[in-house]
Protein backbone atom coordinates (compact mmCIF):
# COMPACT_ATOMS: atom_id res chain seq x y z
CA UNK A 1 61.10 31.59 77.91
CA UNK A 2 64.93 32.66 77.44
CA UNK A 3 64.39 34.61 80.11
CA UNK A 4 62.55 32.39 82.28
CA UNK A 5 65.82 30.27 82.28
CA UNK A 6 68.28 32.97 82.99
CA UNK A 7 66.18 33.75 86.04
CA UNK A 8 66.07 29.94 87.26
CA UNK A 9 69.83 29.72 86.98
CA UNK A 10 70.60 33.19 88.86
CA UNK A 11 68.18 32.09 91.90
CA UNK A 12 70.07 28.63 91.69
CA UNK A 13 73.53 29.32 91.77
CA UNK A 14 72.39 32.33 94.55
CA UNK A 15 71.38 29.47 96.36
CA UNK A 16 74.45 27.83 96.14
CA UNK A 17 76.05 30.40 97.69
CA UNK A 18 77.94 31.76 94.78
CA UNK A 19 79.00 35.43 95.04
CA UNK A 20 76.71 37.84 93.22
CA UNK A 21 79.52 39.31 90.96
CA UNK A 22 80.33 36.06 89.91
CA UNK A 23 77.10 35.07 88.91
CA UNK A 24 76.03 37.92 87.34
CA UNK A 25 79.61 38.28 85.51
CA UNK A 26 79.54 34.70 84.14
CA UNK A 27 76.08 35.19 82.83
CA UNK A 28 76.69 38.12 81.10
CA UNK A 29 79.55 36.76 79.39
CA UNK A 30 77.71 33.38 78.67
CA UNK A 31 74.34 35.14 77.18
CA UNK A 32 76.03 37.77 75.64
CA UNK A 33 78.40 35.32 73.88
CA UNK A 34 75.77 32.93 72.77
CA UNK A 35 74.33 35.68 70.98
CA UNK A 36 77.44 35.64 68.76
CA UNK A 37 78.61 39.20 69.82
CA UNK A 38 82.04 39.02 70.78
CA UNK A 39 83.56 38.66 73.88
CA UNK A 40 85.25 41.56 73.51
CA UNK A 41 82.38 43.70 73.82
CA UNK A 42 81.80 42.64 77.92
CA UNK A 43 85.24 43.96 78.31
CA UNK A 44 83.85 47.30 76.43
CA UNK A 45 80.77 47.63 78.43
CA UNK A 46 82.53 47.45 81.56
CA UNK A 47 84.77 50.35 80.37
CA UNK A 48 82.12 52.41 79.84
CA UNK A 49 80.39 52.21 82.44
CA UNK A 50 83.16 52.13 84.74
CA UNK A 51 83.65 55.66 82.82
CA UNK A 52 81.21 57.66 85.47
CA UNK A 53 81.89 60.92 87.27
CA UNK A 54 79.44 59.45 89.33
CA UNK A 55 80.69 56.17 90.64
CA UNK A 56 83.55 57.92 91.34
CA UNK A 57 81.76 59.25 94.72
CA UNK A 58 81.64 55.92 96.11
CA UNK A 59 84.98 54.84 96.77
CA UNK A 60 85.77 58.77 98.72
CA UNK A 61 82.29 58.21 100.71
CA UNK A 62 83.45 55.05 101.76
CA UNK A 63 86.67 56.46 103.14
CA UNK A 64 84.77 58.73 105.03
CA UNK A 65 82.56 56.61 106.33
CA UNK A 66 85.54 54.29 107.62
CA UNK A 67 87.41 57.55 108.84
CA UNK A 68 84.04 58.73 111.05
CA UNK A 69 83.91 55.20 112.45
CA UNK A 70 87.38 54.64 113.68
CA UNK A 71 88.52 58.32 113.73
CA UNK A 72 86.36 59.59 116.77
CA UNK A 73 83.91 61.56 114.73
CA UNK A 74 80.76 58.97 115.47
CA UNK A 75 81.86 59.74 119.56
CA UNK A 76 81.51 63.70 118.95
CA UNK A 77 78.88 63.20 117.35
CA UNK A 78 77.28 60.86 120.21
CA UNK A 79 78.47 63.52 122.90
CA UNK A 80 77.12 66.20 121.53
CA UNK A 81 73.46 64.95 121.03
CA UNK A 82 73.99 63.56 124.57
CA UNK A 83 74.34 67.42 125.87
CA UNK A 84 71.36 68.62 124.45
CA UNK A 85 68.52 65.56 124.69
CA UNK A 86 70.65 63.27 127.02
CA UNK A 87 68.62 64.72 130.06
CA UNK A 88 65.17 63.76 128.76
CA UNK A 89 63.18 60.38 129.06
CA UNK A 90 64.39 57.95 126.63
CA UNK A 91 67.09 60.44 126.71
CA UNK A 92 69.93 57.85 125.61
CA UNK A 93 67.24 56.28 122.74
CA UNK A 94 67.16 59.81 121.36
CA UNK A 95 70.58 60.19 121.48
CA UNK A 96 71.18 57.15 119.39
CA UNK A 97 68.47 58.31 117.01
CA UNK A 98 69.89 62.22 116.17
CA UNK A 99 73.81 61.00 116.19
CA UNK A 100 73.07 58.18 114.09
CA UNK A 101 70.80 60.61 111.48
CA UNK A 102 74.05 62.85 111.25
CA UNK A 103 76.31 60.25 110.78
CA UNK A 104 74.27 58.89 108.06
CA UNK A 105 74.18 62.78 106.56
CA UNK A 106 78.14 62.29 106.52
CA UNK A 107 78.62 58.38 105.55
CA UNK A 108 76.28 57.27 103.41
CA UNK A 109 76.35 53.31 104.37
CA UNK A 110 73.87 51.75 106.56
CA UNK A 111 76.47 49.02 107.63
CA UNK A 112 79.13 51.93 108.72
CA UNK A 113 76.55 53.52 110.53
CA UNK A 114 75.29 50.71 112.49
CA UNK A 115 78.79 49.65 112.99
CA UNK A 116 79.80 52.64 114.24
CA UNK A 117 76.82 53.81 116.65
CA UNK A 118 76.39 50.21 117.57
CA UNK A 119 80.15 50.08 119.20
CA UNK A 120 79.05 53.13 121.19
CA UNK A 121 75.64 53.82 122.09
CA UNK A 122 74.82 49.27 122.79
CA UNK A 123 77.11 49.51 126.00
CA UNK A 124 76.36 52.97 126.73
CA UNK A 125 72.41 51.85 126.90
CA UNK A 126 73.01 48.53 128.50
CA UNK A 127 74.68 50.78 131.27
CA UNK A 128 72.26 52.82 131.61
CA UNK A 129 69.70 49.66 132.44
CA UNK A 130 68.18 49.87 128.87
CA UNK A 131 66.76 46.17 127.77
CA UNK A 132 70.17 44.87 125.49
CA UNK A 133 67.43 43.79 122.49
CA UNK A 134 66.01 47.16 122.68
CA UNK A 135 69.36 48.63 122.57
CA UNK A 136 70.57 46.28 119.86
CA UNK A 137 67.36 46.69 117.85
CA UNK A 138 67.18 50.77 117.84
CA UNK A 139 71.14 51.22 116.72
CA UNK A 140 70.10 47.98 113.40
CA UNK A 141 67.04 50.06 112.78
CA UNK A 142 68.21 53.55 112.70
CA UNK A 143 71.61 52.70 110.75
CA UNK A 144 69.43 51.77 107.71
CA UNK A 145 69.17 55.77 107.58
CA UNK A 146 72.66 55.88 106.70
CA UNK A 147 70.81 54.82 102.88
CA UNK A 148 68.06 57.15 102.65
CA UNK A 149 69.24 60.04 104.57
CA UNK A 150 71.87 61.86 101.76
CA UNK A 151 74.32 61.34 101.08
CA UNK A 152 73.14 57.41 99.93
CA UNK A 153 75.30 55.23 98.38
CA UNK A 154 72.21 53.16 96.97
CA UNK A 155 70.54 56.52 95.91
CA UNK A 156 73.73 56.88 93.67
CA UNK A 157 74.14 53.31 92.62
CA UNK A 158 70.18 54.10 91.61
CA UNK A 159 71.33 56.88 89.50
CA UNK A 160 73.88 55.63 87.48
CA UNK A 161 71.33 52.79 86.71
CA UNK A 162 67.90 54.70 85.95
CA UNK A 163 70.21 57.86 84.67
CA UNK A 164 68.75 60.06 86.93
CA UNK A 165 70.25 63.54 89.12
CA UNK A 166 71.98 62.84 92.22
CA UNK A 167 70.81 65.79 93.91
CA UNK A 168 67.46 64.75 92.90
CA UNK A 169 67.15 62.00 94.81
CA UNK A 170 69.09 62.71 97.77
CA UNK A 171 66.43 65.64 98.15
CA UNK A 172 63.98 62.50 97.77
CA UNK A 173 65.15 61.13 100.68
CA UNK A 174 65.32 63.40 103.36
CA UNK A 175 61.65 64.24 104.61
CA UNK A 176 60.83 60.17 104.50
CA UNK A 177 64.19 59.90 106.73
CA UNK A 178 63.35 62.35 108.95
CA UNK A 179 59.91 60.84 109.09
CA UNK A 180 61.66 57.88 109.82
CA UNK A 181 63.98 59.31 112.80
CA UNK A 182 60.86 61.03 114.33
CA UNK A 183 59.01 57.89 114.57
CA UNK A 184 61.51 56.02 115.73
CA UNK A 185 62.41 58.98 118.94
CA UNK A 186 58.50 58.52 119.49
CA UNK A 187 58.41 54.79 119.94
CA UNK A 188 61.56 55.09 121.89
CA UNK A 189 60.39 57.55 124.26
CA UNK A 190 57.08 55.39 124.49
CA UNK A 191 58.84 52.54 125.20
CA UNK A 192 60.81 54.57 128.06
CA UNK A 193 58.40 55.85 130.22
CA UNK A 194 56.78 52.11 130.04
CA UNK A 195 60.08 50.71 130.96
CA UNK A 196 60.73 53.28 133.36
CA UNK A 197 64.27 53.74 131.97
CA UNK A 198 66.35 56.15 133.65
CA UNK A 199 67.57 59.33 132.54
CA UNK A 200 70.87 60.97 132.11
CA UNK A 201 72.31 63.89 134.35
CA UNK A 202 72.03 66.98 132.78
CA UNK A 203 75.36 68.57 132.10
CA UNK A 204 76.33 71.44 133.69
CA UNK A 205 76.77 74.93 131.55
CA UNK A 206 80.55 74.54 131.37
CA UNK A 207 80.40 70.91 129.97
CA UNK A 208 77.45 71.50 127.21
CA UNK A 209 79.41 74.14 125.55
CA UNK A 210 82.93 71.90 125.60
CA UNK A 211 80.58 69.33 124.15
CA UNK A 212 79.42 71.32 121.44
CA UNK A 213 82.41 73.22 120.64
CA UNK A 214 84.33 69.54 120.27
CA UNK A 215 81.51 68.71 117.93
CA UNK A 216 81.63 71.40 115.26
CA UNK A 217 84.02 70.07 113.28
CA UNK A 218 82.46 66.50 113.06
CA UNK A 219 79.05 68.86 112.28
CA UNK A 220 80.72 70.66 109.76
CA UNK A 221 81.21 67.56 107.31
CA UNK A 222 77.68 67.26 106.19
CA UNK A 223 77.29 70.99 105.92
CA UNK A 224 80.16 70.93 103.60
CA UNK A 225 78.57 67.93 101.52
CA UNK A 226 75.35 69.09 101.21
CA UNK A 227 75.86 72.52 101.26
CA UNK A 228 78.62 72.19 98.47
CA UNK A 229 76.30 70.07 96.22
CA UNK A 230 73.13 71.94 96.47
CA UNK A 231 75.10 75.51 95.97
CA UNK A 232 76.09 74.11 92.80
CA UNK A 233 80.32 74.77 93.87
CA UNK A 234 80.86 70.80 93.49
CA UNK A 235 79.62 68.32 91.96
CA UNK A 236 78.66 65.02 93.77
CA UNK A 237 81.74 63.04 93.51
CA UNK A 238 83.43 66.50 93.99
CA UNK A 239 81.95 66.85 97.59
CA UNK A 240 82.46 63.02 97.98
CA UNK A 241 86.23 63.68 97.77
CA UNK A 242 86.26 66.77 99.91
CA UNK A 243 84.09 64.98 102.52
CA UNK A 244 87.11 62.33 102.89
CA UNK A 245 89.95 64.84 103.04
CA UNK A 246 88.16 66.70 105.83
CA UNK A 247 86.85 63.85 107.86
CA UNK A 248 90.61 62.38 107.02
CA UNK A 249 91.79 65.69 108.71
CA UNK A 250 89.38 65.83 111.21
CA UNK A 251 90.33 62.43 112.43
CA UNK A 252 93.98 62.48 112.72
CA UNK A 253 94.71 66.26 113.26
CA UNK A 254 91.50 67.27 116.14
CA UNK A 255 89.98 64.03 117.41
CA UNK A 256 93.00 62.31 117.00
CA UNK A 257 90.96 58.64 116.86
CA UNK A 258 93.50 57.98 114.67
CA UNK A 259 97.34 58.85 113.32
CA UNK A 260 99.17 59.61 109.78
CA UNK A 261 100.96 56.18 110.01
CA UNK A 262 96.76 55.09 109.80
CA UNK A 263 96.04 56.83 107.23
CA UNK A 264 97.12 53.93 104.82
CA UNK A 265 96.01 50.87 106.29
CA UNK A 266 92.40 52.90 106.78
CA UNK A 267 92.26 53.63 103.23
CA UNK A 268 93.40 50.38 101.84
CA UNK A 269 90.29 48.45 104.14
CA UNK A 270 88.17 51.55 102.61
CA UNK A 271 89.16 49.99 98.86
CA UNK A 272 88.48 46.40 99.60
CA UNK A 273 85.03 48.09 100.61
CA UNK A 274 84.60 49.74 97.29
CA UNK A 275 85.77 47.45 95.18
CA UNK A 276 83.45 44.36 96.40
CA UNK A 277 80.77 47.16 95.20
CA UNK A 278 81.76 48.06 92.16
CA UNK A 279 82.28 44.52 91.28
CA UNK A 280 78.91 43.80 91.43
CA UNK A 281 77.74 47.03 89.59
CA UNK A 282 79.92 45.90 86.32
CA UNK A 283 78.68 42.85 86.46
CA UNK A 284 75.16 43.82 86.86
CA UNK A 285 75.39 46.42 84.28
CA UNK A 286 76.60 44.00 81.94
CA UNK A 287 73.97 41.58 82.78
CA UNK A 288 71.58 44.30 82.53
CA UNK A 289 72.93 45.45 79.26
CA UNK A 290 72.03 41.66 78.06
CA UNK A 291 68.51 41.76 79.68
CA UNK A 292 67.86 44.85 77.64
CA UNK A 293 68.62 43.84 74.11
CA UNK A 294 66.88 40.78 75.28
CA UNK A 295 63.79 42.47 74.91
CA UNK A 296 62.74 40.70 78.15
CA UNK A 297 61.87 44.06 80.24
CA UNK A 298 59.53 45.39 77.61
CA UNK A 299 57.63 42.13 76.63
CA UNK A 300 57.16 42.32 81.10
CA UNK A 301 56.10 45.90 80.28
CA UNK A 302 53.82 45.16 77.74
CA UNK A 303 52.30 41.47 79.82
CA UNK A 304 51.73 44.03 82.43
CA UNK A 305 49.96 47.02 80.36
CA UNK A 306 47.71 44.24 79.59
CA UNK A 307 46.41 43.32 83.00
CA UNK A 308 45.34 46.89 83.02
CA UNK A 309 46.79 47.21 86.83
CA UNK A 310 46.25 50.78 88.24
CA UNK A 311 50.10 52.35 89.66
CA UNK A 312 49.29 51.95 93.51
CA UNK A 313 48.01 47.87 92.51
CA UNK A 314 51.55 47.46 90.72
CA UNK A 315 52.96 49.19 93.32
CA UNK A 316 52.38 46.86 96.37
CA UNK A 317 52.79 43.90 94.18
CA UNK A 318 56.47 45.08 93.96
CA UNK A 319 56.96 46.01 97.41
CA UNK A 320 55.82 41.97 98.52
CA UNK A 321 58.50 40.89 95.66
CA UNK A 322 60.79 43.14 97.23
CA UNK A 323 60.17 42.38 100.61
CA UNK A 324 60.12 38.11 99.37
CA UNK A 325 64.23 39.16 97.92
CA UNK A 326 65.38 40.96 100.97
CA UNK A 327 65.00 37.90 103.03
CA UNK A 328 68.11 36.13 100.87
CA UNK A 329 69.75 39.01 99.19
CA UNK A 330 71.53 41.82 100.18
CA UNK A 331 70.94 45.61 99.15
CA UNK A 332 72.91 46.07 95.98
CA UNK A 333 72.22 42.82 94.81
CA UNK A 334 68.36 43.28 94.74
CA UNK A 335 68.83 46.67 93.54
CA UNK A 336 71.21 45.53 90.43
CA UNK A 337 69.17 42.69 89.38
CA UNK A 338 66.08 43.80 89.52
CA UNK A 339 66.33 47.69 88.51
CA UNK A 340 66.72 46.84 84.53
CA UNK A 341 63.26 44.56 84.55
CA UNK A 342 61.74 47.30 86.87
CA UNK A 343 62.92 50.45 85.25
CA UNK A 344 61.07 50.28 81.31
CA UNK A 345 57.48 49.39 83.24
CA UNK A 346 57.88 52.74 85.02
CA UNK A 347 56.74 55.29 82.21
CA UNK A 348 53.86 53.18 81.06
CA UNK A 349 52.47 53.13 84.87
CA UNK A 350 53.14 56.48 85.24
CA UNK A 351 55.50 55.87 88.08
CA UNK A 352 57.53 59.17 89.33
CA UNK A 353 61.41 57.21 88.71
CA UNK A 354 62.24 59.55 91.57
CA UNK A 355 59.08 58.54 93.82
CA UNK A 356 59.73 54.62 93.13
CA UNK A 357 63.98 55.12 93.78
CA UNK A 358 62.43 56.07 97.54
CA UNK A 359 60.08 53.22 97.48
CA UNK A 360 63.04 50.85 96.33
CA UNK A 361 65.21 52.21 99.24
CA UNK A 362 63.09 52.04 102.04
CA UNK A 363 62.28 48.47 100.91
CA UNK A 364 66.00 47.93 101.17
CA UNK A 365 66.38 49.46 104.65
CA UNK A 366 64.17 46.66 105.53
CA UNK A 367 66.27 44.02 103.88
CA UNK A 368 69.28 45.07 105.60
CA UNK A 369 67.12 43.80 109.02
CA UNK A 370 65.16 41.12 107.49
CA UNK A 371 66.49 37.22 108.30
CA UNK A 372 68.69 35.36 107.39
CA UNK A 373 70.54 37.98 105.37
CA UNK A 374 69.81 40.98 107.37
CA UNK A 375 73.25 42.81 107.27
CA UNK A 376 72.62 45.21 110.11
CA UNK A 377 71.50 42.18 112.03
CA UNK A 378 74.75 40.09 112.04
CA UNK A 379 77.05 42.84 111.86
CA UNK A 380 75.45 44.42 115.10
CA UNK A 381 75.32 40.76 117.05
CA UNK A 382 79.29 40.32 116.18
CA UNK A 383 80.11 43.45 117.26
CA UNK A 384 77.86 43.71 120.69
CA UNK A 385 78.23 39.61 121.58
CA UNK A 386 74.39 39.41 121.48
CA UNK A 387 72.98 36.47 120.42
CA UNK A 388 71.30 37.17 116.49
CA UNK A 389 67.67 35.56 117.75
CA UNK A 390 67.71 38.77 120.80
CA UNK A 391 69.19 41.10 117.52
CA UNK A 392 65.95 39.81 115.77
CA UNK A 393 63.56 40.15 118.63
CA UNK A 394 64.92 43.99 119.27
CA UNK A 395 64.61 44.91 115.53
CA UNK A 396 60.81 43.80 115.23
CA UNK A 397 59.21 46.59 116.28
CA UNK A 398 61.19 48.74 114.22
CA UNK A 399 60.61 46.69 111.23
CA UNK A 400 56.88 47.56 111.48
CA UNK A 401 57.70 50.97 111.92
CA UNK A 402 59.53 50.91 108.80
CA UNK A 403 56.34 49.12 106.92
CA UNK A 404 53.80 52.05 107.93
CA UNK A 405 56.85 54.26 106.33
CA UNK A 406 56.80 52.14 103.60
CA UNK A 407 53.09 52.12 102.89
CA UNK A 408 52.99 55.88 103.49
CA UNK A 409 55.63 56.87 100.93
CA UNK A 410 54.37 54.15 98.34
CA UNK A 411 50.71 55.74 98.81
CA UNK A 412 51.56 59.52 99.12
CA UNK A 413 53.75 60.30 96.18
CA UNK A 414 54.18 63.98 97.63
CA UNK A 415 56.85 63.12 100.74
CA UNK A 416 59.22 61.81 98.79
CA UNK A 417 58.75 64.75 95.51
CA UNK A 418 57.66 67.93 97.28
CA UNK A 419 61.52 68.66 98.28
CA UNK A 420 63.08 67.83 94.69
CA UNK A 421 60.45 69.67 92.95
CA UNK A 422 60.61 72.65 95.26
CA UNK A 423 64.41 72.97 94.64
CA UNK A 424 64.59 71.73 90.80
CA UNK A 425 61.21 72.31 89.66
């Protein structure tokens, strides 16, 4: 019944448009002092958690998200998949689709992503005669890869959560977001040839190698994250810093999208980014830290034991809840709240923790399009000047796209654990 409470509160003072960290923060402190533990202790638990090699990686994969975006690493990256699938039909779809999968493979944010393909490929298509809501639609949609394809920044919020590897899951994620880019290149080329869209002049020899060659360095940032990781020279937060020195470098010193005297102000934006995150993780943690010795999550655990539910039958029950929460609550939020209830039933179902952080994710990728919080949605109609009910119309198709993903990945355990388990065992 305590629990029951806590819950009504949280969903009323969300609806009162409260900030999450400040809800979750004054909670914590409330419960936690009502249980006649002292106050002193919330201060201690947000030590220790803030004590994490691991949250460390967010605050250097922000700056390099930030860097990519205003540093002319998103337009190499646009060029160069321009050069080699430009030419075909649905040519400038594609294009959007492939640049905004390796951006994502550098940034790790779904809002960067959109932000920054969204600035160059919605014109770019709305020259080229392509329907603006299409446009619009197809950069919202495929910037959600930015948190499924690794590096993800909710894959390693996840972790320091649920305790599980890094590696681990970003291996998780990258046949469902490749899944994910190939349907979304098929629907786009569909859509094309219906439309009768035009295609792109193929370059000439001398201009597809300038392309590429300009390219290699913003190419070479995810090699060096991902190959650095999963060689076992750095560790995560380790490649996290070396992917924003180089894509600092790359910036100022070969694209020159930017200049040293930048370098600040770029950074300092790149903090307020982080620390509105990490905000809400302390204050989550701490609220979670409540909810555990609560005992709340296992009496759920043991309600739901009882009802004798097989895993896929607890499974789409939590996809609806988590579809119901992305429709007034952004990404972290959902995941924060909800991951300390969620996490204790997972043994007892016999739910892979890797398997349902995939699950979670793509669930989020559809909050980040889903009215009337949809981030992707609002940030991509402020930044293009279209209206948000054409944003909403383009992203629809896209959306059930991203359910048929969803239903495939909740129902076929293997696409998400075949990678990890071929590389860790």
């Amino acid at each position: 019944m305590e629990f029951f409470y806590v819950a009504v509160a949280l969903l009323i003072a969300l609806a009162l448009g409260i900030p999450i960290y400040a809800v979750l923060g004054l909670l914590a402190v409330v419960l936690i002092g009502l249980e006649g533990t002292p106050l002193i202790s919330v201060a201690q638990i947000y030590v220790d958690h803030l004590n994490s090699i691991t949250l460390l990686a967010i605050p250097f994969f922000i700056i390099s998200a930030t860097f990519m975006q205003k540093g002319g690493i998103a337009k190499a990256l646009v060029d160069w998949a321009n050069a080699w699938v430009g030419h075909l039909t649905g040519g400038l779809a594609i294009v959007c689709v492939v640049a905004t999968t390796v951006f994502a493979a550098i940034s790790g944010s779904s809002v960067a992503t959109a932000v920054a393909m969204g600035l160059i490929m919605v014109p770019a298509m709305v020259e080229r005669q392509y329907d603006r809501s299409f446009a619009v639609g197809l950069v919202g949609a495929s910037g959600t890869l930015g948190i499924l394809i690794p590096p993800s920044l909710a894959f390693i919020v996840y972790a320091i959560i649920a305790e599980q590897s890094v590696p681990r899951l970003f291996l998780a994620g990258v046949i469902p977001g490749l899944i994910q880019a190939a349907m979304f290149i098929g629907f786009s080329v569909w859509i094309a040839k219906r439309r009768n869209y035009p295609r792109a002049p193929k370059p000439d020899r001398e201009e597809f190698w300038r392309v590429n060659l300009n390219a290699i360095p913003a190419l070479c940032v995810p090699v060096i994250i991902l190959g650095g990781i999963y060689s076992g020279i750095v560790t995560v937060s380790e490649a996290a810093g070396i992917a924003a020195l180089v894509s600092i470098l790359v910036s100022v010193f070969f694209y020159n999208g930017c200049t040293v005297r930048d370098i600040i102000p770029i950074v300092g934006e790149s903090m307020r980014s982080t620390a509105s995150i990490v905000f809400i993780i302390i204050t989550a943690l701490a609220f979670g830290h409540w909810l555990t010795k609560s005992g709340a999550p296992q009496d759920l655990a043991d309600a739901i034991i009882a009802m004798d539910l097989e895993p896929w039958q607890f499974l789409i029950i939590i996809n609806i809840f988590f579809l119901i929460l992305g429709t007034f609550l952004e990404v972290f939020a959902i995941m924060l709240i909800t991951l300390p209830i969620l996490l204790p039933l997972l043994g007892p179902m016999g739910i892979d923790p890797i398997h349902f952080a995939v699950v979670m994710t793509i669930n989020m990728e559809l909050a980040l399009l889903t009215p009337p919080i949809g981030l992707n949605i609002f940030v991509l109609s402020s930044i293009t000047g279209t209206p948000v009910s054409e944003t909403i119309k383009g992203v629809l198709p896209f959306m059930a796209l991203l359910l048929i993903l969803l239903i495939a990945v909740t129902f076929i355990p293997v696409l998400s654990l075949w990678l990890p388990n071929l590389v860790y065992g």
